[in-house]
Protein backbone atom coordinates (compact mmCIF):
# COMPACT_ATOMS: atom_id res chain seq x y z
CA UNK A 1 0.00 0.00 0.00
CA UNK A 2 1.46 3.28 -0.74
CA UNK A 3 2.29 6.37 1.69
CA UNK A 4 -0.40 8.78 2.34
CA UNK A 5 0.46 12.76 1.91
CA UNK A 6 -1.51 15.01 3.76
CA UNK A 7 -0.68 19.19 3.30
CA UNK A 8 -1.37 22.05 5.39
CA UNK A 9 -0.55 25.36 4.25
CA UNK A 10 -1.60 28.76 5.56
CA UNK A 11 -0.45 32.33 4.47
CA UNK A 12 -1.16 36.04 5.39
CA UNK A 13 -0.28 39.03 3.12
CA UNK A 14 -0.35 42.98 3.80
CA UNK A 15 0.35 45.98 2.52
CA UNK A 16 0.89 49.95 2.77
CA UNK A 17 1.28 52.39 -0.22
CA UNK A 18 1.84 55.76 0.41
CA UNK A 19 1.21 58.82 -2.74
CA UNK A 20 2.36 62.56 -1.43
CA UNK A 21 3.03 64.63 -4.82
CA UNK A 22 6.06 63.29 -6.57
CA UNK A 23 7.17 60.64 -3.85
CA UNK A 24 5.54 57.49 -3.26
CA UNK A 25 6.34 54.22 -1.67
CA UNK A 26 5.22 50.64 -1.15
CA UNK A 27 5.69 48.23 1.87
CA UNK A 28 4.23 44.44 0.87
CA UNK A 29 4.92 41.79 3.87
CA UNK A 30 3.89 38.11 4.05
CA UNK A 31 4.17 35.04 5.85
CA UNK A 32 3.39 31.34 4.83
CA UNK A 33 3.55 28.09 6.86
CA UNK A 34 3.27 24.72 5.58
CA UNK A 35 3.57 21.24 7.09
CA UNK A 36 3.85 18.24 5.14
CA UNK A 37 2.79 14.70 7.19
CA UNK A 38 3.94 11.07 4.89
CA UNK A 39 2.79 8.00 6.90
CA UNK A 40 2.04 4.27 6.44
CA UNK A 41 -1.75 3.73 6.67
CA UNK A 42 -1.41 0.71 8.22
CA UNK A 43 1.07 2.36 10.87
CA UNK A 44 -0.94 5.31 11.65
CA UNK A 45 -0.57 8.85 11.17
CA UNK A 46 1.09 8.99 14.14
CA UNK A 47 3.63 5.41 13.64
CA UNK A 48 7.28 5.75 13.77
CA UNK A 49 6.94 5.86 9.96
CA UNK A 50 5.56 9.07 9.71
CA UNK A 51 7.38 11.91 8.65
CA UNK A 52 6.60 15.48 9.43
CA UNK A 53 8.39 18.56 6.86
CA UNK A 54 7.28 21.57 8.69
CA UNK A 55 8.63 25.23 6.16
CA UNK A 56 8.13 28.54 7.18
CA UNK A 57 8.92 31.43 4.86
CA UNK A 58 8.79 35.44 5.99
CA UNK A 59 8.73 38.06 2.76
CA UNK A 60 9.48 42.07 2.87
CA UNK A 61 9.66 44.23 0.01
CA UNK A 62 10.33 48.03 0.03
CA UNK A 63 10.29 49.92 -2.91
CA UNK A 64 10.56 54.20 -3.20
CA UNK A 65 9.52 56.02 -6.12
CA UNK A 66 10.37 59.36 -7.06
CA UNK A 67 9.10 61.44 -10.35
CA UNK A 68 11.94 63.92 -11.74
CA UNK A 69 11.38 65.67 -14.57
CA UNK A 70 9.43 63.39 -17.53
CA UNK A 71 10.60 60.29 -15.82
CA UNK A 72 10.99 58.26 -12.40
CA UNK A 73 13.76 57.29 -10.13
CA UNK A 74 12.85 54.23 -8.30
CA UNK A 75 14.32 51.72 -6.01
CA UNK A 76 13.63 48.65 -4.06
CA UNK A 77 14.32 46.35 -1.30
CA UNK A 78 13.45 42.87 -1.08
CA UNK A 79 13.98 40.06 1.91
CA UNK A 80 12.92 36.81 2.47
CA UNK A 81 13.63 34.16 5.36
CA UNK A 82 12.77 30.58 5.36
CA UNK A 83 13.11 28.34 7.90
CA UNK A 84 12.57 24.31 7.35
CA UNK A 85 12.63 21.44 9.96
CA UNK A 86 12.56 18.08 7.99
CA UNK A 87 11.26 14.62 8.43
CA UNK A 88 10.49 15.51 12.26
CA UNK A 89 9.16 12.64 13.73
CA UNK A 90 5.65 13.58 15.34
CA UNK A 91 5.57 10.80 17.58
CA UNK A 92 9.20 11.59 19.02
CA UNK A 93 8.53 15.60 18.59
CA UNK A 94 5.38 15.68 21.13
């Protein structure tokens, strides 16, 4: 019998933009978690089988904008951070 996959995946977004005359700006963050469970139905979700991936990623971006003459200056920062614990046991974890 083959391994089961279940997924569980959740994410927030947000943002701010800003317009005052010829400045403006943007400020975009989000966050996503995900955990992916493998197990033996016949052992259980919970057997010494299972495996548990659990991936969290963070995301900023920054970007300025700034009109001068019959064009734009513009510039931009982006971030990101993603942290990934793999084939936890969940039996063994708690």
């Amino acid at each position: 019998m083959p391994d089961v996959r279940q997924l569980y995946s959740q994410s927030w977004d947000t943002g701010l933009r800003l317009n005052r005359g010829i400045y403006s700006l943007q400020l975009i963050a989000s966050y996503s978690h995900t955990k992916d469970l493998n197990f033996d139905p016949s052992k259980g979700r919970y057997g010494l089988a299972s495996a548990l991936d659990d991936v969290q990623q963070y995301n900023l971006q920054w970007g300025n904008t700034l009109a001068v003459g019959y064009g734009t200056v513009s510039g931009c920062f982006d971030w990101q951070k993603q942290t990934s614990e793999p084939s936890t046991n969940p039996v063994a974890a708690g």
